[in-house]
N, C-alpha and C. Protein backbone atom coordinates (compact mmCIF):
# COMPACT_ATOMS: atom_id res chain seq x y z
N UNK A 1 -55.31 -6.86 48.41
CA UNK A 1 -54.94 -5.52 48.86
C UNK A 1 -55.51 -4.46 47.93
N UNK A 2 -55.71 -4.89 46.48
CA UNK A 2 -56.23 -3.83 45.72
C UNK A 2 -57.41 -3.38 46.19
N UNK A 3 -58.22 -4.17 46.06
CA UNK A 3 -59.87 -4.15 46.85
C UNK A 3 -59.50 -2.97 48.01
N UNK A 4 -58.64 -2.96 48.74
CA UNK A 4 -58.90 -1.88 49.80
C UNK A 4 -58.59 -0.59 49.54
N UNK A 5 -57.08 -0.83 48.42
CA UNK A 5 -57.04 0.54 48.31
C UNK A 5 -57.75 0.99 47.01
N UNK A 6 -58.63 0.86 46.21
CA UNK A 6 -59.84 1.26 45.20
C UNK A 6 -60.22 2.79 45.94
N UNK A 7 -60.57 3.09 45.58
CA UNK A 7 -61.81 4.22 46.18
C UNK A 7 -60.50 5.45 46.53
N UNK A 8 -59.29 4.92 46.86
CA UNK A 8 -58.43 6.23 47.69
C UNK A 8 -57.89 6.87 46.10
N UNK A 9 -57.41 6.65 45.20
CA UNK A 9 -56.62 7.39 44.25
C UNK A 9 -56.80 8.53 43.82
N UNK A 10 -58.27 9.23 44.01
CA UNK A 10 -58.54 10.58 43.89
C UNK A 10 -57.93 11.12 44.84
N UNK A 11 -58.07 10.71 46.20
CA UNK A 11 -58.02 11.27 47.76
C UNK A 11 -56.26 11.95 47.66
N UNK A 12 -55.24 10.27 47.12
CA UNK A 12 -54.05 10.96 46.80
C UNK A 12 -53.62 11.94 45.46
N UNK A 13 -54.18 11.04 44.57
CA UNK A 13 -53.99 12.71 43.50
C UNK A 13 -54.22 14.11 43.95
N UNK A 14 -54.97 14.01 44.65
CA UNK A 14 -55.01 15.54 45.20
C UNK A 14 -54.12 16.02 46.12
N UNK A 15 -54.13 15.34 47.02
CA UNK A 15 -53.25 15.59 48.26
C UNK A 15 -51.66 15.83 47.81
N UNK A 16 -51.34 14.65 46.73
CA UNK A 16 -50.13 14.48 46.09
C UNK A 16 -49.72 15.72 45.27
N UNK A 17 -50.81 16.51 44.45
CA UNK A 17 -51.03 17.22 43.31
C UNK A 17 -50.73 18.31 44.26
N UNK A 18 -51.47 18.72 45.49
CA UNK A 18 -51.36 19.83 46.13
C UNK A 18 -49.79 19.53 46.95
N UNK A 19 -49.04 18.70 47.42
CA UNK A 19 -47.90 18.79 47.76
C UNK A 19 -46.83 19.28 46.68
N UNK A 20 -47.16 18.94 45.58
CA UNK A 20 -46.18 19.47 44.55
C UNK A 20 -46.00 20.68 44.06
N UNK A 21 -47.23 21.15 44.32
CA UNK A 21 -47.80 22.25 43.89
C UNK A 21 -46.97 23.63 45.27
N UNK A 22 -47.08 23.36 46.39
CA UNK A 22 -47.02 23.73 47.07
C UNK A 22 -45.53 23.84 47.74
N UNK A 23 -45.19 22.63 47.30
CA UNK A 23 -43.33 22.81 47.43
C UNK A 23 -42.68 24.00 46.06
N UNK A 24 -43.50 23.30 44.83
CA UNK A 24 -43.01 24.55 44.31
C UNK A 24 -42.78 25.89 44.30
N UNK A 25 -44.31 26.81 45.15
CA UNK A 25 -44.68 27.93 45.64
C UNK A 25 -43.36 28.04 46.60
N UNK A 26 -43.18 27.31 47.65
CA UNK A 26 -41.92 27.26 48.74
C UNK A 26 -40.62 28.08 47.92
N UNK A 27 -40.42 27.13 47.11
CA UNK A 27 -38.89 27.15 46.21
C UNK A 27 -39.38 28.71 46.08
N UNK A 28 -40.40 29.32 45.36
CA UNK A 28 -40.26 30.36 44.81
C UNK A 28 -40.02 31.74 45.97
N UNK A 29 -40.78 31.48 46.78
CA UNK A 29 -40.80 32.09 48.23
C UNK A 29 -39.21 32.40 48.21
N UNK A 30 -38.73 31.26 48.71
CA UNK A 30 -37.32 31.03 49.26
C UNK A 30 -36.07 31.80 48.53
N UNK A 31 -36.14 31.95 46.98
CA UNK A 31 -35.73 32.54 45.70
C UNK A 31 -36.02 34.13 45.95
N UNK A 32 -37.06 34.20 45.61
CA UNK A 32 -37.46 35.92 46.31
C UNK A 32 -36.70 36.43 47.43
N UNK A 33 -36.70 35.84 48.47
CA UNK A 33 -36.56 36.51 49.43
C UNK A 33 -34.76 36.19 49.35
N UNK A 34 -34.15 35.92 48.72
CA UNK A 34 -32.38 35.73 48.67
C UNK A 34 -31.99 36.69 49.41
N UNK A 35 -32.23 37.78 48.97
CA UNK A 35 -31.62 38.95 49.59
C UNK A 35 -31.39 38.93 51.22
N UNK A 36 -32.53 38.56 51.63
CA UNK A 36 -32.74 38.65 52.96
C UNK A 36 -31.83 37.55 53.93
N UNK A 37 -31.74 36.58 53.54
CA UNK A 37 -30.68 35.60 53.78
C UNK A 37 -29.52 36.05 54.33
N UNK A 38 -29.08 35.61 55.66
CA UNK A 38 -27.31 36.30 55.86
C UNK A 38 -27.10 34.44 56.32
N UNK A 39 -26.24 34.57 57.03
CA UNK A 39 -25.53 33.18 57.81
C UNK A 39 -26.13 33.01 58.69
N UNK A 40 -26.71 33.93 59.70
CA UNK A 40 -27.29 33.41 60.73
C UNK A 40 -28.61 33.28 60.28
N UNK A 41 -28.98 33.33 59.39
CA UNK A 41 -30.10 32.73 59.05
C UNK A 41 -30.22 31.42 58.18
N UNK A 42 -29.33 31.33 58.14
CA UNK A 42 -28.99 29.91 56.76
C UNK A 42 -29.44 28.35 57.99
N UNK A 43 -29.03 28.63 59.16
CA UNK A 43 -29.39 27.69 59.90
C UNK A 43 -31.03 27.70 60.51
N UNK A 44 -31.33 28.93 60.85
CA UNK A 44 -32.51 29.58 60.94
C UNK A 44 -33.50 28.36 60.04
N UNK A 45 -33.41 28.65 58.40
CA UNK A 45 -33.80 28.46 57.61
C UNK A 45 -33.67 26.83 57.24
N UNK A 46 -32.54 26.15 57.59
CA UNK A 46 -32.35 24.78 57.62
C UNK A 46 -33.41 24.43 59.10
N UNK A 47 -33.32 24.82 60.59
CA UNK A 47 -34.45 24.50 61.39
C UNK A 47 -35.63 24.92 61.22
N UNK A 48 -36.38 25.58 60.05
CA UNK A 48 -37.93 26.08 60.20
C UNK A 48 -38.10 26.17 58.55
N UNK A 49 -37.18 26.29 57.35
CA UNK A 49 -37.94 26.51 56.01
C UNK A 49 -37.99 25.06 55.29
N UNK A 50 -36.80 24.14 55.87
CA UNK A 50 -36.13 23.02 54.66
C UNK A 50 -37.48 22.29 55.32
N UNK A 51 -37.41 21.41 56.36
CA UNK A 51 -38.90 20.91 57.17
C UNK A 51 -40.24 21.04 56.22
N UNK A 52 -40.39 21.96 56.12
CA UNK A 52 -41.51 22.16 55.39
C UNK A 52 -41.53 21.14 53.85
N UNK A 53 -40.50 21.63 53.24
CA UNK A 53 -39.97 21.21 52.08
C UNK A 53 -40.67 19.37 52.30
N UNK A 54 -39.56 19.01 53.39
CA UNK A 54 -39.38 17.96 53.59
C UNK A 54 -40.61 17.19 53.44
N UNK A 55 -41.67 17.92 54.11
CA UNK A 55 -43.07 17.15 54.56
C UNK A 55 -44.08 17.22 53.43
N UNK A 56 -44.00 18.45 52.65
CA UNK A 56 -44.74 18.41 51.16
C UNK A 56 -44.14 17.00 50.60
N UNK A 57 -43.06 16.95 50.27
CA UNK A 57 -42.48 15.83 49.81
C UNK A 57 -42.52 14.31 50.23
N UNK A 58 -43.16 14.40 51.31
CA UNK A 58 -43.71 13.12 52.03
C UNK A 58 -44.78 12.86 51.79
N UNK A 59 -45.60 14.02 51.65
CA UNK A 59 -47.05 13.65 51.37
C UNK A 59 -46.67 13.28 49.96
N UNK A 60 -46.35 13.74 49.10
CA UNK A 60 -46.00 13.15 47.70
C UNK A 60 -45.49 11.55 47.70
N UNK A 61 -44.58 11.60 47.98
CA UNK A 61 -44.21 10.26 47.94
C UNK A 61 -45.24 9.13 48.96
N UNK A 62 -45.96 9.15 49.92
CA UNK A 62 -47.00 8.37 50.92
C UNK A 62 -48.16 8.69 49.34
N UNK A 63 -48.13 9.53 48.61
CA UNK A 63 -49.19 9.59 47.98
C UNK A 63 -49.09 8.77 46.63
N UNK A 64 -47.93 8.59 46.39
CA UNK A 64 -46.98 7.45 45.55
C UNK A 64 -46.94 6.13 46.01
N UNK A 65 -46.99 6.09 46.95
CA UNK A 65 -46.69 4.77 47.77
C UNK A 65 -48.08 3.90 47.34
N UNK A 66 -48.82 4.54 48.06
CA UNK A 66 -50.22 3.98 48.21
C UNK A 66 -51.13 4.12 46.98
N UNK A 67 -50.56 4.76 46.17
CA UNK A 67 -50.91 4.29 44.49
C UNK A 67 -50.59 3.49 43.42
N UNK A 68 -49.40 3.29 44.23
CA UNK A 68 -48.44 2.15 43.34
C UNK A 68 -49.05 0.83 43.04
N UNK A 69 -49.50 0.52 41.66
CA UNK A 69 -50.58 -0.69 41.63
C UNK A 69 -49.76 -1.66 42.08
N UNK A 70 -50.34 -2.86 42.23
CA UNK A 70 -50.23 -4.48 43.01
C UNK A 70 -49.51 -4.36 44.31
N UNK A 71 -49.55 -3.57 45.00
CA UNK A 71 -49.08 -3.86 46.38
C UNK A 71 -49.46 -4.81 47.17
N UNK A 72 -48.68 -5.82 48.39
CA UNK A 72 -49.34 -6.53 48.68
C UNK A 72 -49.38 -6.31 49.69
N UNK A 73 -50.07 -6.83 51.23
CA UNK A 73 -49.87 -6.14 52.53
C UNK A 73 -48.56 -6.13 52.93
N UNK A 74 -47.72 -6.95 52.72
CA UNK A 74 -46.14 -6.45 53.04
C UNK A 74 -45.85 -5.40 52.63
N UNK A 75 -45.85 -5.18 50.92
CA UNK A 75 -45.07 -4.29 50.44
C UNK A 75 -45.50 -3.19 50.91
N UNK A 76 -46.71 -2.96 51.01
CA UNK A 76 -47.69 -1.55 51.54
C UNK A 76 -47.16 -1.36 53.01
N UNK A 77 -47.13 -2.33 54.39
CA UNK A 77 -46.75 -2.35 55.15
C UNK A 77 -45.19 -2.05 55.50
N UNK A 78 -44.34 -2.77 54.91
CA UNK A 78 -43.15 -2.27 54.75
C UNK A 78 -43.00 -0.66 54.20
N UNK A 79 -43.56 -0.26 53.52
CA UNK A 79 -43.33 1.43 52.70
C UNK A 79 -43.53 2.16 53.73
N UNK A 80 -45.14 2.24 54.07
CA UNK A 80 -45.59 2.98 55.31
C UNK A 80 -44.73 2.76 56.54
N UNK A 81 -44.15 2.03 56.89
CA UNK A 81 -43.57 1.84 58.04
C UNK A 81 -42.54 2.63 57.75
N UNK A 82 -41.52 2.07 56.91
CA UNK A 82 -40.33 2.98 56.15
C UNK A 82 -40.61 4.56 56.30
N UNK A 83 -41.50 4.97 55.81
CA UNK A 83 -41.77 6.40 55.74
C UNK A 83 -41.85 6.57 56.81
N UNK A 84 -42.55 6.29 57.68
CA UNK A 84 -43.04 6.84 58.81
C UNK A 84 -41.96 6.78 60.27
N UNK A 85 -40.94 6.04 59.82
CA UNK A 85 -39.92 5.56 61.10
C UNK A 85 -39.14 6.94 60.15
N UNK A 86 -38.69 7.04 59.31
CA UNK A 86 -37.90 7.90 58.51
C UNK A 86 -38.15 9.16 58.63
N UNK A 87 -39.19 9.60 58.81
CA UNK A 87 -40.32 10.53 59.22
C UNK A 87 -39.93 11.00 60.36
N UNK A 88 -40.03 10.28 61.26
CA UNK A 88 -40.49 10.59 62.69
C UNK A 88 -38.66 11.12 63.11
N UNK A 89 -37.33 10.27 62.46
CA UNK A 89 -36.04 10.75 63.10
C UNK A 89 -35.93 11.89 61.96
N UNK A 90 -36.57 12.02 61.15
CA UNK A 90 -35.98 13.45 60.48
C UNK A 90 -37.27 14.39 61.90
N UNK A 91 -37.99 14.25 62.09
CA UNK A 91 -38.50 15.50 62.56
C UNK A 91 -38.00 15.67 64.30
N UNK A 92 -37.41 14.30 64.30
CA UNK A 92 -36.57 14.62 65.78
C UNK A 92 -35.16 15.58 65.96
N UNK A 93 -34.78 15.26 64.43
CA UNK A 93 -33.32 15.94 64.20
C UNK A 93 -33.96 17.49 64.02
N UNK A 94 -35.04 17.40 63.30
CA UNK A 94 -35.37 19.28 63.41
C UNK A 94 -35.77 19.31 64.62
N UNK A 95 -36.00 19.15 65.75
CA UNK A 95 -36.01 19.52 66.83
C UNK A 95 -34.94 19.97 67.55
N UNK A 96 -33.99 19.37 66.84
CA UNK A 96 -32.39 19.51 67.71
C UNK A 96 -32.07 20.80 67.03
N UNK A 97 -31.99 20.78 66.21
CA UNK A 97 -31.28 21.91 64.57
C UNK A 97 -32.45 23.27 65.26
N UNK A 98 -33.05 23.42 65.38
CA UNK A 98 -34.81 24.31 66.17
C UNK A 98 -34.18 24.40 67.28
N UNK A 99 -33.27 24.00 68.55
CA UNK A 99 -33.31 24.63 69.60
C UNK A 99 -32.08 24.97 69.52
N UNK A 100 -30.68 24.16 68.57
CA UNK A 100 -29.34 24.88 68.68
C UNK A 100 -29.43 26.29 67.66
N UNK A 101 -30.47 26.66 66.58
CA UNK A 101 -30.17 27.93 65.88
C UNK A 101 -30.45 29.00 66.54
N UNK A 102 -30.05 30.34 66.23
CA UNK A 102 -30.08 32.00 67.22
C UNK A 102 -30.63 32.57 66.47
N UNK A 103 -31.14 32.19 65.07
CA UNK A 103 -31.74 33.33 64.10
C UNK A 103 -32.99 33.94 65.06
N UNK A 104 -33.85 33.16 65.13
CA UNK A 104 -35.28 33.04 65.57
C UNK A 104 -35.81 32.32 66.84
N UNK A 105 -36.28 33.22 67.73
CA UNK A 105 -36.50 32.63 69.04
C UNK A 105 -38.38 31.74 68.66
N UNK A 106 -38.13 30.44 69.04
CA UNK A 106 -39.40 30.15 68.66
C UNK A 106 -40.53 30.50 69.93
N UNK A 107 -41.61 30.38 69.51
CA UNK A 107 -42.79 30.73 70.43
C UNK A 107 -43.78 29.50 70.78
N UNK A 108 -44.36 29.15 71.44
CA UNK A 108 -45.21 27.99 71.82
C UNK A 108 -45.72 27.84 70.00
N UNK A 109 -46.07 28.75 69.59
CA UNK A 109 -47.31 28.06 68.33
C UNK A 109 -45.79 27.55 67.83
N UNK A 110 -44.84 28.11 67.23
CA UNK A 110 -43.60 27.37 66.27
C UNK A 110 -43.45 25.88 66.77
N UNK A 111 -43.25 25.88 68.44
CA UNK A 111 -43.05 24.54 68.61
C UNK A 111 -43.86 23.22 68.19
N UNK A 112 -45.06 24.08 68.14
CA UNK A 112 -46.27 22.97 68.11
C UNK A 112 -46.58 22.66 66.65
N UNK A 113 -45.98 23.43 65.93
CA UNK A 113 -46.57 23.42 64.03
C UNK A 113 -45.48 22.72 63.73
N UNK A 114 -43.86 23.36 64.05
CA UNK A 114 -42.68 23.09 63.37
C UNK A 114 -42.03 21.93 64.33
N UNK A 115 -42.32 21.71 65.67
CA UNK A 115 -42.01 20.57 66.04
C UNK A 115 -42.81 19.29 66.51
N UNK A 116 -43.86 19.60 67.01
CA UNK A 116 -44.68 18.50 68.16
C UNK A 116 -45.72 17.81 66.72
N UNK A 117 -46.49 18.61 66.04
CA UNK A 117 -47.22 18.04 64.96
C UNK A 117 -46.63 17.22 64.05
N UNK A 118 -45.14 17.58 63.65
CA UNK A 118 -44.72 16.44 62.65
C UNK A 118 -44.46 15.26 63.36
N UNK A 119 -44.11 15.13 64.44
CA UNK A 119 -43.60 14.03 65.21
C UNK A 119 -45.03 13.28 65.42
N UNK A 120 -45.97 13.54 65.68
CA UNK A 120 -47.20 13.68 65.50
C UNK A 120 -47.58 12.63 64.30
N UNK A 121 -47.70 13.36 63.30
CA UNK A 121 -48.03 12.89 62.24
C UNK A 121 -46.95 11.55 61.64
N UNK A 122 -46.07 11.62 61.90
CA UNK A 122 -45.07 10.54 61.30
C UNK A 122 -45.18 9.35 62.13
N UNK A 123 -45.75 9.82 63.33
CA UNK A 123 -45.75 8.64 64.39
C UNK A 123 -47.07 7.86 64.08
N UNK A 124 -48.06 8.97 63.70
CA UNK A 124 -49.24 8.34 63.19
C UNK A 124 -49.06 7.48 61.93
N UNK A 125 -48.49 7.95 60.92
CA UNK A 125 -48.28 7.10 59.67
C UNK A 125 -47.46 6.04 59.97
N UNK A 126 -46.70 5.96 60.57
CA UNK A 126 -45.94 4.50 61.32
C UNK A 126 -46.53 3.73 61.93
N UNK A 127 -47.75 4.23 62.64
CA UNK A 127 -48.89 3.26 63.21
C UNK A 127 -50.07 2.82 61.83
N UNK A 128 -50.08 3.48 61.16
CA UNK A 128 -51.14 3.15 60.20
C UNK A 128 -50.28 1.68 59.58
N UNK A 129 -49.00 2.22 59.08
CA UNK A 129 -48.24 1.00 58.79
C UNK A 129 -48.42 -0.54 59.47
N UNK A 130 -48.03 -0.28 60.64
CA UNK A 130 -48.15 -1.79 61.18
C UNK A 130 -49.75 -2.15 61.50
N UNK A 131 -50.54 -1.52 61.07
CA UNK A 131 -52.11 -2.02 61.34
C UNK A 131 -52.39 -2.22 59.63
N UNK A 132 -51.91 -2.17 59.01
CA UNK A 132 -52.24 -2.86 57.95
C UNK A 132 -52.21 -3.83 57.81
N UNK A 133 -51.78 -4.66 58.49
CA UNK A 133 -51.98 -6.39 58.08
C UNK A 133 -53.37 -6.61 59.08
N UNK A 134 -53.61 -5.95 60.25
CA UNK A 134 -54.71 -6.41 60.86
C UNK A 134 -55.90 -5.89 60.57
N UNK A 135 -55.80 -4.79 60.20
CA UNK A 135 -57.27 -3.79 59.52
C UNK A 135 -56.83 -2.53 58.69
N UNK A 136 -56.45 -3.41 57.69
CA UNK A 136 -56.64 -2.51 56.36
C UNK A 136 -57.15 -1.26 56.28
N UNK A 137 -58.62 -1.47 55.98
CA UNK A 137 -59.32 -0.22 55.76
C UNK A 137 -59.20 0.73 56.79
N UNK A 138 -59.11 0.35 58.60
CA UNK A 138 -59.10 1.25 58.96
C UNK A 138 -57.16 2.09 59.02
N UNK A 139 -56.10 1.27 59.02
CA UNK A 139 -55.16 1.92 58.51
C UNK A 139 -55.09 2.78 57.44
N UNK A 140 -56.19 2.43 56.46
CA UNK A 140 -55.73 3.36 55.75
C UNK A 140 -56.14 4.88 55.59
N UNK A 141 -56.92 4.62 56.51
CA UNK A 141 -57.57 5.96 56.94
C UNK A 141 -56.80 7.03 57.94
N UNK A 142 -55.91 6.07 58.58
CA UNK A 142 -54.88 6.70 59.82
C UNK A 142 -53.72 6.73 58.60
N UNK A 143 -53.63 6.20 57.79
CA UNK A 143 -52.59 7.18 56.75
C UNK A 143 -53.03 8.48 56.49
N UNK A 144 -54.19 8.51 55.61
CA UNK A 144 -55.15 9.23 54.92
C UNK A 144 -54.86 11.11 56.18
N UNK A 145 -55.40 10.40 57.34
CA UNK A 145 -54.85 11.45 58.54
C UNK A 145 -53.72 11.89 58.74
N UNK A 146 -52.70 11.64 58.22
CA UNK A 146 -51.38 11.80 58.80
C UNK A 146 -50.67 12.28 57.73
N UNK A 147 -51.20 12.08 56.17
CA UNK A 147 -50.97 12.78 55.15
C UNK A 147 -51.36 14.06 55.37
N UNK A 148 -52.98 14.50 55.49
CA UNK A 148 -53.63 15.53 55.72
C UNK A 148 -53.09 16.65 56.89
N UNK A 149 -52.62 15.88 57.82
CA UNK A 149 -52.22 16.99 58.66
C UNK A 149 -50.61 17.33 58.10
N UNK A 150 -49.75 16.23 57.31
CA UNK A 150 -48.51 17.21 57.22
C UNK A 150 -48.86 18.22 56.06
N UNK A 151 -49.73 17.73 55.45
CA UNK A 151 -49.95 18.70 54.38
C UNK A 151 -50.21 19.78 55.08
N UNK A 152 -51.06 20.00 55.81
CA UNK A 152 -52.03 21.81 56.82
C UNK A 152 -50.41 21.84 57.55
N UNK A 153 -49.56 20.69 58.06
CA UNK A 153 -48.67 21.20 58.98
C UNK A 153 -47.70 22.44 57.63
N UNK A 154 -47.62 21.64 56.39
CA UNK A 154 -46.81 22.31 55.35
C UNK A 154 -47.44 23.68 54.89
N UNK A 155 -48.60 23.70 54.64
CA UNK A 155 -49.14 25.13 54.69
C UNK A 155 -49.14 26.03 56.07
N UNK A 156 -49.37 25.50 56.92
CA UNK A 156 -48.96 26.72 58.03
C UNK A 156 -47.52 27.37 57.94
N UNK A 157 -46.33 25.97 58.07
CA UNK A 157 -45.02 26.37 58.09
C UNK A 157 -45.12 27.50 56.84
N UNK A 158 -45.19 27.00 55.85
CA UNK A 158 -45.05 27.52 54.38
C UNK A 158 -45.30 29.17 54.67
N UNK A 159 -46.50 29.43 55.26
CA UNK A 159 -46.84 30.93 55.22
C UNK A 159 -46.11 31.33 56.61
N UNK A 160 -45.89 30.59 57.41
CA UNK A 160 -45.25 31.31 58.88
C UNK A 160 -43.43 31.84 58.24
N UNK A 161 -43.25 30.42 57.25
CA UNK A 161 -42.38 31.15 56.84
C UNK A 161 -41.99 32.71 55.74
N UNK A 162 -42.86 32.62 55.23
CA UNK A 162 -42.89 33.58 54.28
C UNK A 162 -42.97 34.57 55.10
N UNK A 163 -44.01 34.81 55.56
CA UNK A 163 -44.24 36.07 56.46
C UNK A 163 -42.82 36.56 57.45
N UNK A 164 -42.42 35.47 57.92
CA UNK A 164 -40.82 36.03 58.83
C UNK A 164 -39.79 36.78 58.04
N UNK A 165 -39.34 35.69 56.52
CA UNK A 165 -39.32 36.41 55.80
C UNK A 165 -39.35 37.17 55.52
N UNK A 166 -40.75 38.21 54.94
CA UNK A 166 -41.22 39.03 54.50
C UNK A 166 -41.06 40.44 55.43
N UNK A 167 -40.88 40.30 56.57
CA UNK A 167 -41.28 40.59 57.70
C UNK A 167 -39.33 41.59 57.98
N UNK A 168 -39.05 40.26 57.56
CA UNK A 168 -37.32 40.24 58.03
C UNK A 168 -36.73 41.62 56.67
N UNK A 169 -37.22 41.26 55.45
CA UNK A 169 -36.92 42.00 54.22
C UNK A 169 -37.25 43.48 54.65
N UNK A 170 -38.36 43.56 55.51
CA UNK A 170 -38.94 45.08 55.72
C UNK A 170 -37.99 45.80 56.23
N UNK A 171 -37.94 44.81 57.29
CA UNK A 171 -36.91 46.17 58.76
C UNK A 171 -35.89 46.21 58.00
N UNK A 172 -34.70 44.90 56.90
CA UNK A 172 -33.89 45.57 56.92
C UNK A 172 -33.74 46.88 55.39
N UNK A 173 -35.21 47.00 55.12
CA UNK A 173 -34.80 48.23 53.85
C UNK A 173 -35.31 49.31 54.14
N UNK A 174 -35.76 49.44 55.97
CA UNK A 174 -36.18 50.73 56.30
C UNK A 174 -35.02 50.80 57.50
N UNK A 175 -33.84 50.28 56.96
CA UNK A 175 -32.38 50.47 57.88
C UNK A 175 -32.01 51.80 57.07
């Protein structure tokens, strides 16, 4: 199994490096904008800011996973699968939490960034999982994909959120 995964550890240091990096920026976002925060947004913010959180942190840990020396195709197979089944019911439950909140009416693009793409992507990394015992290399490339897009899915959310945010802070200090 080593032999296959050789060559990827830059691919995740980065990806990994930029999820950490990038959840941190979040936290700080989220801190700033306190003020702006009431109750009906606390759920708001649990269906469209925590998500985000969530998926930086996946790519981190999938980027952990698959660096972790001596894996063997089970153990690798078992992780990825794990993540990716784990994955896929957290981004079903933000779907539910996304249509019962009133903060924010979503719009076709929200659905498709903050709901349809993660489901998306987790479903993909759950498939990369069970094709690892039959073709390695190319699973690991359908990881490699499914990291990459929650990461772009985490930078879109990341700034869609800020900006609502930001957006939200305006109107209410020209009340």
């Amino acid at each position: 199994m080593s032999s296959t995964l050789s060559g990827w550890d830059n691919f995740y240091v980065i990806v990994g490096s930029s999820a950490a990096a990038l959840t941190g920026l979040q936290f700080v976002v989220i801190a700033l904008t306190s003020e702006v925060r009431s109750a009906a947004s606390t759920s708001t913010l649990g269906a469209f800011a925590t998500p985000t959180i969530v998926h930086f942190c996946a790519v981190l840990l999938i980027a952990a996973v698959v660096t972790t020396p001596g894996h063997t195709v089970l153990t690798l197979t078992a992780a990825l699968i794990a993540v990716g089944l784990a994955g896929t019911v957290y981004a079903t439950t933000v779907i539910i939490q996304a249509r019962k909140q009133r903060g924010y009416k979503p719009v076709l693009e929200d659905w498709i960034w903050h709901a349809g793409l993660p489901v998306v992507a987790y479903v993909w990394l759950f498939a990369g999982g069970v094709f690892v015992p039959r073709a390695p290399a190319a699973a690991l490339y359908c990881v490699a994909g499914a990291v990459l897009l929650l990461l772009f899915i985490g930078i879109h959310n990341a700034w869609d959120a800020a900006v609502w945010m930001t957006s939200r802070a305006a109107r209410r200090s020209r009340r």
